[in-house]
N, C-alpha and C. Protein backbone atom coordinates (compact mmCIF):
# COMPACT_ATOMS: atom_id res chain seq x y z
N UNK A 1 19.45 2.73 -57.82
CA UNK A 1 20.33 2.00 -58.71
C UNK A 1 21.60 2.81 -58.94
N UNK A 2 22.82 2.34 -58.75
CA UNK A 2 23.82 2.61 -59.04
C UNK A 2 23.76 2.63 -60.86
N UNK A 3 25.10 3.85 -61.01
CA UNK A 3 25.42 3.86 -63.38
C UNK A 3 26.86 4.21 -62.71
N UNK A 4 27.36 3.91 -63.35
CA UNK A 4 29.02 4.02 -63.85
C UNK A 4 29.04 4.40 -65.10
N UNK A 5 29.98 5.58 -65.25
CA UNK A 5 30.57 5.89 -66.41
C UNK A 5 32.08 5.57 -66.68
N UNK A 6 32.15 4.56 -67.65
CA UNK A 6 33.61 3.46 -68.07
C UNK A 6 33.75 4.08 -69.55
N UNK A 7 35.62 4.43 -69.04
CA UNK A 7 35.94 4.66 -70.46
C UNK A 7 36.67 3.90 -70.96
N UNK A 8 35.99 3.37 -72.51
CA UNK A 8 36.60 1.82 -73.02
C UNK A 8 37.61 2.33 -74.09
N UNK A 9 39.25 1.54 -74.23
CA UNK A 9 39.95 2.17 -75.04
C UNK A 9 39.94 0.44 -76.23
N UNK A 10 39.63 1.18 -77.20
CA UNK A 10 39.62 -0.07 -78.46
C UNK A 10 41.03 -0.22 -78.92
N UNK A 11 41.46 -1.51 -79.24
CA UNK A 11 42.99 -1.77 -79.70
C UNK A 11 43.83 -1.48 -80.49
N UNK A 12 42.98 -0.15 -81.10
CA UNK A 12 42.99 0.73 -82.11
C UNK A 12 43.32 2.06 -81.69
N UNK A 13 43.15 1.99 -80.30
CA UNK A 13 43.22 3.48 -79.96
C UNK A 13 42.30 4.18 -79.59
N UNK A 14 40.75 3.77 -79.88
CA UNK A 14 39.95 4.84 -80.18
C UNK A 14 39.39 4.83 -78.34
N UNK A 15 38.58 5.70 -78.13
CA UNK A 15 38.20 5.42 -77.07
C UNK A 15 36.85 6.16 -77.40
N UNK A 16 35.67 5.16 -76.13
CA UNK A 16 34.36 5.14 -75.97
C UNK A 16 33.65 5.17 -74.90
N UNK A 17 32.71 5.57 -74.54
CA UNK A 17 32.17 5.77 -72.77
C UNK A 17 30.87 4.90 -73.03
N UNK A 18 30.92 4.11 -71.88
CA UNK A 18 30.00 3.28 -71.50
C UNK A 18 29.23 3.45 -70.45
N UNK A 19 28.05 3.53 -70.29
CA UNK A 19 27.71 3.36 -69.33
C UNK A 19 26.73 1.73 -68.34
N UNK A 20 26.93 1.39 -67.49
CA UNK A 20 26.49 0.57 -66.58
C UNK A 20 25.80 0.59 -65.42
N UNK A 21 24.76 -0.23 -65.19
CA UNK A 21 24.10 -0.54 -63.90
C UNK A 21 24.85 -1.59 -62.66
N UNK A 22 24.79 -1.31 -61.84
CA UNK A 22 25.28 -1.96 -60.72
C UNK A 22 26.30 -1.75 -60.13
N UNK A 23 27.27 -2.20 -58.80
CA UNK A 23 28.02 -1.98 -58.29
C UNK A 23 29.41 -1.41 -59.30
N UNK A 24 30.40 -0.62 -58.77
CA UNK A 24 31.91 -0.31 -59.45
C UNK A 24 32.44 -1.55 -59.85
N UNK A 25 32.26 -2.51 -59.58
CA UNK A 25 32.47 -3.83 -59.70
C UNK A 25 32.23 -4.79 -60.72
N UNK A 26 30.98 -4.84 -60.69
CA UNK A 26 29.88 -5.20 -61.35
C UNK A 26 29.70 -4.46 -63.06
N UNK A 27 29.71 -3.23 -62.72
CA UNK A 27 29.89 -2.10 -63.61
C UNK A 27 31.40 -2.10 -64.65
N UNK A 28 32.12 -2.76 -64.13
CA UNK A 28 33.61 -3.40 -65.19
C UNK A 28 33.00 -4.50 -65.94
N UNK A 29 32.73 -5.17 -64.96
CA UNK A 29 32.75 -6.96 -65.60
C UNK A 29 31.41 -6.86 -66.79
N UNK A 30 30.37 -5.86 -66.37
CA UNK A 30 29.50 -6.12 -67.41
C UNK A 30 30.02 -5.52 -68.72
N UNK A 31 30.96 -4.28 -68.66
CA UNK A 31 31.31 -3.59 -69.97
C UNK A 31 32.19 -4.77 -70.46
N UNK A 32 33.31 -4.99 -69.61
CA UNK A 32 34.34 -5.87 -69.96
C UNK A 32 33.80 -7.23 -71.07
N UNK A 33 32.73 -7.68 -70.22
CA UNK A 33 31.65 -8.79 -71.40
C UNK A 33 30.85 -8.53 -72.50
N UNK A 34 31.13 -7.24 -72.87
CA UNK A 34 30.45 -6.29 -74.01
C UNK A 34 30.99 -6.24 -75.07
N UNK A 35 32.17 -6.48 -74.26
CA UNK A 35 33.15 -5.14 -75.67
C UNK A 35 34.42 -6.88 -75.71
N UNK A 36 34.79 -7.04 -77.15
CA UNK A 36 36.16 -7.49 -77.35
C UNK A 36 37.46 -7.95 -76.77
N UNK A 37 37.77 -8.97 -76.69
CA UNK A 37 38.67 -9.58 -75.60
C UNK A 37 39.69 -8.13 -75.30
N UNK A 38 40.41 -7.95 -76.67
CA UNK A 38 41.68 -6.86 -76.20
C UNK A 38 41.72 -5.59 -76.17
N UNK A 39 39.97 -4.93 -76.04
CA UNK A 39 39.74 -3.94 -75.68
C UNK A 39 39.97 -3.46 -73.74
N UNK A 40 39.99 -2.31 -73.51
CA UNK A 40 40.38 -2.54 -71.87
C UNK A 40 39.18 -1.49 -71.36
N UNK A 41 38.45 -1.42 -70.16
CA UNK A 41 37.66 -0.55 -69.76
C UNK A 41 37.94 -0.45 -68.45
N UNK A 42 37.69 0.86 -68.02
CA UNK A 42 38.20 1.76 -66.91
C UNK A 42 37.01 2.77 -66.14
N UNK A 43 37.09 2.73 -64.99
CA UNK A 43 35.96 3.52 -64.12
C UNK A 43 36.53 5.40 -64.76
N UNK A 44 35.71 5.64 -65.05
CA UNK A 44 35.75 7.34 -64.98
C UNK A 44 35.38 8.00 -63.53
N UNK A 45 36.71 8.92 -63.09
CA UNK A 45 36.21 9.25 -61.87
C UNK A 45 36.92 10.56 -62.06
N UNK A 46 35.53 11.40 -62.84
CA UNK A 46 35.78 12.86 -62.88
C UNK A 46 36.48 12.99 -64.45
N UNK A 47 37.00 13.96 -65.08
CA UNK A 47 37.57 14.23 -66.23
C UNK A 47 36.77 14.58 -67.59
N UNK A 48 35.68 14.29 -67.28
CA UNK A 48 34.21 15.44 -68.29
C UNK A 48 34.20 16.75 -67.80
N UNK A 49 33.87 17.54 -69.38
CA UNK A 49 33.26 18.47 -68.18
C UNK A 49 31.69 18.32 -67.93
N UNK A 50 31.21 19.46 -67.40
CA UNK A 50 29.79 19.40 -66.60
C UNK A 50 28.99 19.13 -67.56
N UNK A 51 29.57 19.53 -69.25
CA UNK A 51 28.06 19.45 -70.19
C UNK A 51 28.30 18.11 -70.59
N UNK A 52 29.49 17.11 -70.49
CA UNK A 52 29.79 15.70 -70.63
C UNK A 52 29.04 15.07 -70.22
N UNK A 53 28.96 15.40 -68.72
CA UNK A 53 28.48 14.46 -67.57
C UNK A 53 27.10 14.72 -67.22
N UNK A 54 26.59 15.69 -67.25
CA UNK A 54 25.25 15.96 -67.95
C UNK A 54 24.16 15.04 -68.46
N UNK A 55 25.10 15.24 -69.66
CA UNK A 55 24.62 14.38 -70.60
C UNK A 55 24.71 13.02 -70.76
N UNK A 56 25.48 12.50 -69.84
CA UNK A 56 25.84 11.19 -69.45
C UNK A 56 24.52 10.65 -68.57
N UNK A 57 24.20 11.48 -67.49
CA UNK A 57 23.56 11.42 -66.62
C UNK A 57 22.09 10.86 -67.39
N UNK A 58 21.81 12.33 -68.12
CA UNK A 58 20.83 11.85 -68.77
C UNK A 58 20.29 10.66 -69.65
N UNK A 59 21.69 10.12 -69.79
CA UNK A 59 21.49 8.87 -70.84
C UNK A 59 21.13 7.56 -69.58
N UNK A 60 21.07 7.88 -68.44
CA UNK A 60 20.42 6.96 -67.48
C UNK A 60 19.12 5.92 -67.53
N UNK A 61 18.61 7.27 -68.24
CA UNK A 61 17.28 6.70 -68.06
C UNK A 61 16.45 5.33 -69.01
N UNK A 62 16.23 4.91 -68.62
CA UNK A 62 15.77 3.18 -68.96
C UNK A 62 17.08 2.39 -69.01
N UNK A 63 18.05 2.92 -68.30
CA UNK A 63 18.94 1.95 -67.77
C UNK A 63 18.80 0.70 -66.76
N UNK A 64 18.95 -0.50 -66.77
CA UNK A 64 18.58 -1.19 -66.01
C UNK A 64 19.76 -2.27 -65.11
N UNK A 65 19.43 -2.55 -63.84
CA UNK A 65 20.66 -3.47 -63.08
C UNK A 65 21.06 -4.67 -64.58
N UNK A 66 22.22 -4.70 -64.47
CA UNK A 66 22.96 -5.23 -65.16
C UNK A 66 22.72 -4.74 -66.44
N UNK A 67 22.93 -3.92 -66.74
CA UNK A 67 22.54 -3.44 -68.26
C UNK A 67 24.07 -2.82 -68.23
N UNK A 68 24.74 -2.54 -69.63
CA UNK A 68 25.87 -1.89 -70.04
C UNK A 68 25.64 -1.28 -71.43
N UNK A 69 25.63 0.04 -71.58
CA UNK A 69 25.26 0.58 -73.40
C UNK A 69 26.61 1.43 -73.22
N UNK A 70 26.91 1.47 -74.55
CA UNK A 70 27.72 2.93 -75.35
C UNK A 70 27.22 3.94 -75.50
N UNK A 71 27.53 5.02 -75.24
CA UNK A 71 27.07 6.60 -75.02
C UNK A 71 27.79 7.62 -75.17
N UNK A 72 29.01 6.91 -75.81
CA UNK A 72 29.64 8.28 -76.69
C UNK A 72 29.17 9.16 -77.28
N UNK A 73 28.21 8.57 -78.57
CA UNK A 73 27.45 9.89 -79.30
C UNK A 73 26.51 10.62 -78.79
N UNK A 74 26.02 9.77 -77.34
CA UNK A 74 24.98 10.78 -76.44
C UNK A 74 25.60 11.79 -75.87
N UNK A 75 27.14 11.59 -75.59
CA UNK A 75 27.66 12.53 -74.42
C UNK A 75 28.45 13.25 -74.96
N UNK A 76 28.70 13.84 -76.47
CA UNK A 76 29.16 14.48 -77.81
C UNK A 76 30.32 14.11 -77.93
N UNK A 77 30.87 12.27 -77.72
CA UNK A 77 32.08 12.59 -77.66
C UNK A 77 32.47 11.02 -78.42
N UNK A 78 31.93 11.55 -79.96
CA UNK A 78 32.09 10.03 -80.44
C UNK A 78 33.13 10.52 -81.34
């Protein structure tokens, strides 16, 4: 199974990491249907560091195809 890590910026400014099951593709459109029309979400490719992504990684688990959660406060970065 493919996870994507998407970083969602709220219309507020704030920003949040998501993570997703399924294709890079797939992995937009499901956050994108999550979160608030005029919020925007974006593929992360690289820009954690190692204890970020880590911990991202780890938040995998009981992730499922088509599934999309928030994992900011998992990945210390709420």
């Amino acid at each position: 199974m493919e996870a994507h890590l998407l970083q969602v910026t709220t219309d507020d400014g704030e920003c949040q990491f998501w993570l997703a099951a399924g294709t890079e593709e797939q992995a937009v459109q499901l956050v994108l249907d999550a979160i608030p029309e005029r919020w925007a979400a974006k593929l992360m490719h690289g820009g954690l560091t190692a204890r970020e992504e880590a911990a991202a990684l780890g938040l995998i688990v009981g992730l499922v195809p088509g599934e999309a959660r928030e994992v900011s406060r998992g990945i210390g970065l709420s």
